[in-house]
PDB file of N, CA and C in Angstrom:
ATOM      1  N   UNK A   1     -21.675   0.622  41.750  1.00  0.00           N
ATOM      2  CA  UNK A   1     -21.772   2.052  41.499  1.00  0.00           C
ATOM      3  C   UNK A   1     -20.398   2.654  41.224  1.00  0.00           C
ATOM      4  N   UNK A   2     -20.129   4.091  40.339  1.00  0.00           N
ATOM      5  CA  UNK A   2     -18.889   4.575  40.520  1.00  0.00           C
ATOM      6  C   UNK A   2     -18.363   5.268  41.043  1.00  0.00           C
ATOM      7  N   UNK A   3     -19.324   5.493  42.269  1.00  0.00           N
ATOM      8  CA  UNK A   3     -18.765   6.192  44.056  1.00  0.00           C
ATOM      9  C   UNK A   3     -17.869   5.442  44.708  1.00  0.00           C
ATOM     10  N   UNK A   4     -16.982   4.346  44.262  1.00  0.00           N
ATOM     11  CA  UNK A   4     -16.572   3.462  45.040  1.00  0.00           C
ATOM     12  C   UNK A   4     -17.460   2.065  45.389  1.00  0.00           C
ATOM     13  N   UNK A   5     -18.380   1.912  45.502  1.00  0.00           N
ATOM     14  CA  UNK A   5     -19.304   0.582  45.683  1.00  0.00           C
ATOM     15  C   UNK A   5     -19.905   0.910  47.001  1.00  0.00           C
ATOM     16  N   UNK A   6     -20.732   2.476  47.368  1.00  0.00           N
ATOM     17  CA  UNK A   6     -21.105   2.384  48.079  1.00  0.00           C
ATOM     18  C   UNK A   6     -22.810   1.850  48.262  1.00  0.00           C
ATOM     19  N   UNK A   7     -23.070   2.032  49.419  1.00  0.00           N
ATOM     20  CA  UNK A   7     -24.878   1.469  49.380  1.00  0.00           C
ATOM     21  C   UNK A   7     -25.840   2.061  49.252  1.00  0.00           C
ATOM     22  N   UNK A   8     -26.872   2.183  48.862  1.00  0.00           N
ATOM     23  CA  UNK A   8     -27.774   3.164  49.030  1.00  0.00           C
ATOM     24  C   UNK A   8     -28.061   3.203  50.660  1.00  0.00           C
ATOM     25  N   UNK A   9     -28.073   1.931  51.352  1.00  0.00           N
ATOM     26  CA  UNK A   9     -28.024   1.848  52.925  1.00  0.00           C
ATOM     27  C   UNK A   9     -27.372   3.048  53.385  1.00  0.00           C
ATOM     28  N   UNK A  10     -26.173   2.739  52.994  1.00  0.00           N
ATOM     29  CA  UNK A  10     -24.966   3.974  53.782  1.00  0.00           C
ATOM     30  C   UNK A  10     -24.681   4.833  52.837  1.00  0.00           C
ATOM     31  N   UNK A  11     -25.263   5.833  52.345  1.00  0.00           N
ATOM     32  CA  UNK A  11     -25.178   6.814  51.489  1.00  0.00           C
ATOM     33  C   UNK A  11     -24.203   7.690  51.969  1.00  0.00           C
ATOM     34  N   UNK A  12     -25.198   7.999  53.314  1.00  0.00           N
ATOM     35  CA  UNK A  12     -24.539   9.237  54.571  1.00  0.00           C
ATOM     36  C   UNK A  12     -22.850   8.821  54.388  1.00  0.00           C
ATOM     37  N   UNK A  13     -22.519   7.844  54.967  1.00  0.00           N
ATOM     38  CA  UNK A  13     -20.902   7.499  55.569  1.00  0.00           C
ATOM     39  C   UNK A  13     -20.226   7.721  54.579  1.00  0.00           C
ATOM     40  N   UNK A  14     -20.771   7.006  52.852  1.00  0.00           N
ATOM     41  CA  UNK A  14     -20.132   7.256  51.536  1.00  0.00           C
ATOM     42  C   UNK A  14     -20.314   8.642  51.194  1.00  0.00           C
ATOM     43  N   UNK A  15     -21.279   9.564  51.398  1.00  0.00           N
ATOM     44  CA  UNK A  15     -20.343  10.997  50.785  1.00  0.00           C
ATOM     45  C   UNK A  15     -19.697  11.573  52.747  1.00  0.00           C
ATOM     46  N   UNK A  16     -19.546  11.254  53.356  1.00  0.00           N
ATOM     47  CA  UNK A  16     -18.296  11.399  54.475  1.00  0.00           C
ATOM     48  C   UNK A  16     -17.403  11.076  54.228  1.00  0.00           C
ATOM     49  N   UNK A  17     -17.097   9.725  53.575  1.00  0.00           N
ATOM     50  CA  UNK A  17     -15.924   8.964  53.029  1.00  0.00           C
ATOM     51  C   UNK A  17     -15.243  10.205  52.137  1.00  0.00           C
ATOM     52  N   UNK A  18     -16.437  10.890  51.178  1.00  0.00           N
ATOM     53  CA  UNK A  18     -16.113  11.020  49.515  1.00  0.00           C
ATOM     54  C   UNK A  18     -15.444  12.722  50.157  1.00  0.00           C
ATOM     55  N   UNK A  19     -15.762  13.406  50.960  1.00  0.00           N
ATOM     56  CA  UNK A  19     -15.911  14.802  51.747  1.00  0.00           C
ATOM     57  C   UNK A  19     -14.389  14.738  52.591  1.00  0.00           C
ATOM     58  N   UNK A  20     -14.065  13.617  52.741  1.00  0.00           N
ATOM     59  CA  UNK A  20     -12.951  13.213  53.090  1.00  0.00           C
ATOM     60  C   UNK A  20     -11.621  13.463  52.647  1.00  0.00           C
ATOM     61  N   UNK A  21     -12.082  12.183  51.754  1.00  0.00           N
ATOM     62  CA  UNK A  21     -10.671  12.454  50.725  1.00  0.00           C
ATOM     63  C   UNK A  21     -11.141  13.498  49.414  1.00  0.00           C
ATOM     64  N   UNK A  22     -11.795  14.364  49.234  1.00  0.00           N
ATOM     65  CA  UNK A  22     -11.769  15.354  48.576  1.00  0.00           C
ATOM     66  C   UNK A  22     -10.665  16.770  49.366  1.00  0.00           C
ATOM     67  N   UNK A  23     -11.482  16.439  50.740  1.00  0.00           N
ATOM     68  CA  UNK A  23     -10.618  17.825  51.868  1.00  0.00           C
ATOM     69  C   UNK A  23      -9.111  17.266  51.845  1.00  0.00           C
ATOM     70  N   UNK A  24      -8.594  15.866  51.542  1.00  0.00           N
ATOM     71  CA  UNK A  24      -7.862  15.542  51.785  1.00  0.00           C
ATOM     72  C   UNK A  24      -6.669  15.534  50.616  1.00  0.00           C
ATOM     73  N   UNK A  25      -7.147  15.524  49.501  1.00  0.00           N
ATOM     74  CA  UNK A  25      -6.263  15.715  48.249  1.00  0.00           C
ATOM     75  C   UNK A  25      -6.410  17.489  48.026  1.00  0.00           C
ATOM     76  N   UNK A  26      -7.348  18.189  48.804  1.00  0.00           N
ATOM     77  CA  UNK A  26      -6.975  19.844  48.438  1.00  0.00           C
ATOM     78  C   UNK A  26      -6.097  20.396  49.395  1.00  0.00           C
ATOM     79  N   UNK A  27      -5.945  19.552  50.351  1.00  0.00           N
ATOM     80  CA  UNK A  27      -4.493  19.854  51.102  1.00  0.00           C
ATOM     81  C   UNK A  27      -2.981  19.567  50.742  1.00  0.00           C
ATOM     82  N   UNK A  28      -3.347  18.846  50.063  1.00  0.00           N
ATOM     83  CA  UNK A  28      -1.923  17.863  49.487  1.00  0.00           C
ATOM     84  C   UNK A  28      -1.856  19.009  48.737  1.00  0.00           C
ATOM     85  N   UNK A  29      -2.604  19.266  47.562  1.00  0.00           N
ATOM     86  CA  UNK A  29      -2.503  19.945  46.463  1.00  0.00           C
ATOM     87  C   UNK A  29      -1.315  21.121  46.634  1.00  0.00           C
ATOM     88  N   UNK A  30      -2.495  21.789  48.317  1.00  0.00           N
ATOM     89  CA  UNK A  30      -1.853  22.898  48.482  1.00  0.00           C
ATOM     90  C   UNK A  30      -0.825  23.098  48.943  1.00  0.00           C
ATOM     91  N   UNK A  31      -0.048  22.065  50.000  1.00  0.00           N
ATOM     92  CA  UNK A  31       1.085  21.802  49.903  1.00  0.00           C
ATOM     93  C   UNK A  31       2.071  21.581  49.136  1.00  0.00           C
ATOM     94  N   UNK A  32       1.910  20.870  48.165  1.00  0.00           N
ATOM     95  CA  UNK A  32       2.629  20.915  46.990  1.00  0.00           C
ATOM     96  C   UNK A  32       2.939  21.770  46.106  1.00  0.00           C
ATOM     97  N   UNK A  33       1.776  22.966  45.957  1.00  0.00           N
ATOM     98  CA  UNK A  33       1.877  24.390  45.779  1.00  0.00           C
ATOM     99  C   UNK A  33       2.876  25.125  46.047  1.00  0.00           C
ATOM    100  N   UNK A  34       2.295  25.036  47.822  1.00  0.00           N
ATOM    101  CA  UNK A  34       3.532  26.191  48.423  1.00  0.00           C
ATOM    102  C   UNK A  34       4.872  25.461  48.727  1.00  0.00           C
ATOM    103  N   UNK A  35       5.009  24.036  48.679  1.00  0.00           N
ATOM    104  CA  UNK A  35       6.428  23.335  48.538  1.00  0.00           C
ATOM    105  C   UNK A  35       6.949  24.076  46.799  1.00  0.00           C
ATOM    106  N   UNK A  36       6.579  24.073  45.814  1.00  0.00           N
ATOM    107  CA  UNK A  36       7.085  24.172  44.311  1.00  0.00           C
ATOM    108  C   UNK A  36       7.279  26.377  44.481  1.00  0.00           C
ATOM    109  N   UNK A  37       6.536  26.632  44.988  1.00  0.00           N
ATOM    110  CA  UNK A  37       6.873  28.318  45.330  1.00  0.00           C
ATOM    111  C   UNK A  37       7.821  27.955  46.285  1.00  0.00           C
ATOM    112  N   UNK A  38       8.086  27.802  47.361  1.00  0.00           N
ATOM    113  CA  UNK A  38       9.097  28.010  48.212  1.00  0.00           C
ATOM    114  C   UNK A  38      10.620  27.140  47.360  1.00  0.00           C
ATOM    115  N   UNK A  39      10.473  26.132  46.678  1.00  0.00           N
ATOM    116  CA  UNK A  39      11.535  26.035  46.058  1.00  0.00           C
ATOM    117  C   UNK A  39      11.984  26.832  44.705  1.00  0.00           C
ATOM    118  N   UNK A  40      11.251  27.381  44.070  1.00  0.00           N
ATOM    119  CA  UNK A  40      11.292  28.043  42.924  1.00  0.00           C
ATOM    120  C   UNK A  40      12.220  29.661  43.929  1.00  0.00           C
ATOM    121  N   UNK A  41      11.360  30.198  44.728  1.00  0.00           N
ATOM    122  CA  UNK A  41      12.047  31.225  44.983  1.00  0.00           C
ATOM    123  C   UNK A  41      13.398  30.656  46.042  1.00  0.00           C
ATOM    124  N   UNK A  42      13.800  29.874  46.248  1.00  0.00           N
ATOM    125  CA  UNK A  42      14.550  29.445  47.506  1.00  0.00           C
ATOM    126  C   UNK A  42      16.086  29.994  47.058  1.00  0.00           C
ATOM    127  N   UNK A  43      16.334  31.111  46.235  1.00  0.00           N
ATOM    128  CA  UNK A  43      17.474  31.686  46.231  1.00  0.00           C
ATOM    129  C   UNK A  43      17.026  32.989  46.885  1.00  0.00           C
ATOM    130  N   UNK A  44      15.873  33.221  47.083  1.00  0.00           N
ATOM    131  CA  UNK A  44      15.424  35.008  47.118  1.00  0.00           C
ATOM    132  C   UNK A  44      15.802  34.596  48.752  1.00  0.00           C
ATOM    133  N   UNK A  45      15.027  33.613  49.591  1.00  0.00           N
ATOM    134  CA  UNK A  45      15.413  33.319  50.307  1.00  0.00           C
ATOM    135  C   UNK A  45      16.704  32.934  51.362  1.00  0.00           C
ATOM    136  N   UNK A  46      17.252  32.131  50.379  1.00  0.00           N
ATOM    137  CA  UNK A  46      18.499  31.949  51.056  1.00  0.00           C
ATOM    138  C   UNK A  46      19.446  32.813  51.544  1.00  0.00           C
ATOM    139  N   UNK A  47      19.395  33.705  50.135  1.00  0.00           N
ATOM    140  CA  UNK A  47      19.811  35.055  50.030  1.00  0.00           C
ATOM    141  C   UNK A  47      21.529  35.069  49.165  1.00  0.00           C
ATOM    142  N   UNK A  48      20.794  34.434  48.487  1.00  0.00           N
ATOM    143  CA  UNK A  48      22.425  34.419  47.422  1.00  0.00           C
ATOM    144  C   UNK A  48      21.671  35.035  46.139  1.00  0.00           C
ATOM    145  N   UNK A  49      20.382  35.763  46.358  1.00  0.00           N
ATOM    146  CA  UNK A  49      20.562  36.876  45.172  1.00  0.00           C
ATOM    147  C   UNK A  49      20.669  38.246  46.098  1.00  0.00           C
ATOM    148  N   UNK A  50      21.282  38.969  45.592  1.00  0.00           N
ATOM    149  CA  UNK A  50      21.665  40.291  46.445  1.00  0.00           C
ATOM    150  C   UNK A  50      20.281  41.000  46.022  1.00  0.00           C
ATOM    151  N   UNK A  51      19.961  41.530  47.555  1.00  0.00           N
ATOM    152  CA  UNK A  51      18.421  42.284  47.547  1.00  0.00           C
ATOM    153  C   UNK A  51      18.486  43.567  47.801  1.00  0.00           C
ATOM    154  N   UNK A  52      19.149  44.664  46.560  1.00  0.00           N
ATOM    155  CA  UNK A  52      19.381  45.828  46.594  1.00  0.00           C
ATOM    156  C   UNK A  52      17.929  46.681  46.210  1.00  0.00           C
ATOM    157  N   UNK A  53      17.665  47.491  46.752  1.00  0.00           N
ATOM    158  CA  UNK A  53      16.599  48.742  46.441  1.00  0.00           C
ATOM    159  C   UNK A  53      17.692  49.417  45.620  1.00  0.00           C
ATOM    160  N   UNK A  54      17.122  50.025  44.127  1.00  0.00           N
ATOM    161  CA  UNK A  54      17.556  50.635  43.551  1.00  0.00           C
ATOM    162  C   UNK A  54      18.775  51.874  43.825  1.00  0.00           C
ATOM    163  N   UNK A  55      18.132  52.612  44.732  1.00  0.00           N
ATOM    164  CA  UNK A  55      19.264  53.540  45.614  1.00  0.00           C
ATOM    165  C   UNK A  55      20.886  52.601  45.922  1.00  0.00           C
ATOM    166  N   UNK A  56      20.510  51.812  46.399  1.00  0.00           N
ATOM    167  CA  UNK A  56      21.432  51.024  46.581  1.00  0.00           C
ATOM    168  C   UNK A  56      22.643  50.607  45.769  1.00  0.00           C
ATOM    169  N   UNK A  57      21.640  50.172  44.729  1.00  0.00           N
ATOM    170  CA  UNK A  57      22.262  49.736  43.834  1.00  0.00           C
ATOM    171  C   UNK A  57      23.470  50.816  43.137  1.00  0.00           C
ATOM    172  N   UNK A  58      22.582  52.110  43.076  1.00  0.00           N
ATOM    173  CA  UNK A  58      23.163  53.298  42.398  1.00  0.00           C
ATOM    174  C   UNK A  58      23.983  54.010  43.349  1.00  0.00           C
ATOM    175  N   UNK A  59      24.156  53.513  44.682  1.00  0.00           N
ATOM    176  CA  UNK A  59      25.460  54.147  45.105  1.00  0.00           C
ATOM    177  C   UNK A  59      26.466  52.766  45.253  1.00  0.00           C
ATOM    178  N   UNK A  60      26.286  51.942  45.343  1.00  0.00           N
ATOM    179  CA  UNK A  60      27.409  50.898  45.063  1.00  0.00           C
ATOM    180  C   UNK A  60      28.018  51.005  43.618  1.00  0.00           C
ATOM    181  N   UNK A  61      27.393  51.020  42.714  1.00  0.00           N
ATOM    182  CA  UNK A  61      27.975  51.896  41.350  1.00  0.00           C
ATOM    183  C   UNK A  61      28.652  52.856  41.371  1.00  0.00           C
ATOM    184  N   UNK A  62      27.926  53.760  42.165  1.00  0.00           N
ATOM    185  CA  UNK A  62      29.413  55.009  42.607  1.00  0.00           C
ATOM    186  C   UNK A  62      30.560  54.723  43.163  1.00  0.00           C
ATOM    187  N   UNK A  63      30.242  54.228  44.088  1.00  0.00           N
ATOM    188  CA  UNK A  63      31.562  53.436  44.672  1.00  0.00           C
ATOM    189  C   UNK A  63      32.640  52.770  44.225  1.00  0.00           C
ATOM    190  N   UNK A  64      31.858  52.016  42.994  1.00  0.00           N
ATOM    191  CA  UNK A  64      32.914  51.421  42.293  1.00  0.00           C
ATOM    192  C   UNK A  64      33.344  51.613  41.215  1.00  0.00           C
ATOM    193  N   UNK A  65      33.116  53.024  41.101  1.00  0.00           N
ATOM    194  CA  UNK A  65      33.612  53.732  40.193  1.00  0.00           C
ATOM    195  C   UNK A  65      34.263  54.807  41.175  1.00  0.00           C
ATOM    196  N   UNK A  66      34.227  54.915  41.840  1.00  0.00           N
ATOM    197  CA  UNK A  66      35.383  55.960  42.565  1.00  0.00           C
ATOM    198  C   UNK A  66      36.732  55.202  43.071  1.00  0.00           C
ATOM    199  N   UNK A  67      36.185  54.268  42.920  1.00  0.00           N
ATOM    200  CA  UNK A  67      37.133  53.130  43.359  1.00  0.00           C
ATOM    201  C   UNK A  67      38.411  52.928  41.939  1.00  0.00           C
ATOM    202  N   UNK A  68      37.646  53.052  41.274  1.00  0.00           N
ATOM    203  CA  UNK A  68      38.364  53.051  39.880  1.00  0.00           C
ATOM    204  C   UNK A  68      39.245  54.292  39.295  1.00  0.00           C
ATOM    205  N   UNK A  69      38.241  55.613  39.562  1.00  0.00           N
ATOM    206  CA  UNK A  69      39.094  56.567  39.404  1.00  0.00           C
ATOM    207  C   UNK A  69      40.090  56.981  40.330  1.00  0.00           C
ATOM    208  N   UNK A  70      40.084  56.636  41.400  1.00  0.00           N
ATOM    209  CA  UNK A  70      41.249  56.590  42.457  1.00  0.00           C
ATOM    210  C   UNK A  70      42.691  56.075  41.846  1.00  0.00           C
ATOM    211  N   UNK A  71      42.286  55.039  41.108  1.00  0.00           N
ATOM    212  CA  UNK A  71      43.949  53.947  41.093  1.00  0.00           C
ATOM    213  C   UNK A  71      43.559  53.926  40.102  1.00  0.00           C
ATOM    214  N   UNK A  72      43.495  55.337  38.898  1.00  0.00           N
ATOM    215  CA  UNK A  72      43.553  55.589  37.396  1.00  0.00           C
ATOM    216  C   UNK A  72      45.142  56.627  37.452  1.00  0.00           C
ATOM    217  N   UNK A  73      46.013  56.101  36.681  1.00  0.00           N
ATOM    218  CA  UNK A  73      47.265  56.917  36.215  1.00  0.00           C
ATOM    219  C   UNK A  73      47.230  57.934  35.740  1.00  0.00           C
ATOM    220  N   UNK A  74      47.120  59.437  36.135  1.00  0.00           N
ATOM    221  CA  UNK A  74      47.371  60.552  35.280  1.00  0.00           C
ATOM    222  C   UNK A  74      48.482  60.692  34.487  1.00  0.00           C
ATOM    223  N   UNK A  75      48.481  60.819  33.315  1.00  0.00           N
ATOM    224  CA  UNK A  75      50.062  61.429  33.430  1.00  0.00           C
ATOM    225  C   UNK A  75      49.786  62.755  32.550  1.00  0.00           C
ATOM    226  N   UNK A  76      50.791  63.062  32.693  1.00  0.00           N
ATOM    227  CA  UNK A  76      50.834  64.965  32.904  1.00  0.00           C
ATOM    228  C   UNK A  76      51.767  65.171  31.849  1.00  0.00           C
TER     229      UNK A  76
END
């Protein structure tokens, strides 16, 4: 048969067998899932991308622009 060569005797045990490794490759799967997401984002994580809220962002811009006009040369 192409269940594996099970029996008609032991039908029962062969779809237990088959219930098995079906539950057993949709775990893998899903592991492998959330292993390929957790490495895909694993900079958001780590935290070597800077995680500014917009506000944020727009006063560190100020900043470094006041920073700039500070140690700008007038001359007169």
């Amino acid at each position: 048969m192409l269940g594996g060569g099970c029996e008609v005797r032991g039908s029962n045990d062969c779809h237990q067998a088959r219930e098995t490794q079906i539950c057993r490759l949709g775990w893998l799967l899903l592991m492998m899932w959330l292993c390929m997401i957790i490495y895909m984002t694993k900079e958001m994580w780590c935290g070597s991308i800077p995680m500014e809220t917009p506000r944020e962002e727009k006063q560190s811009t100020q900043r470094s622009s006041t920073k700039y006009n500070n140690h700008r040369v007038i001359e007169v």
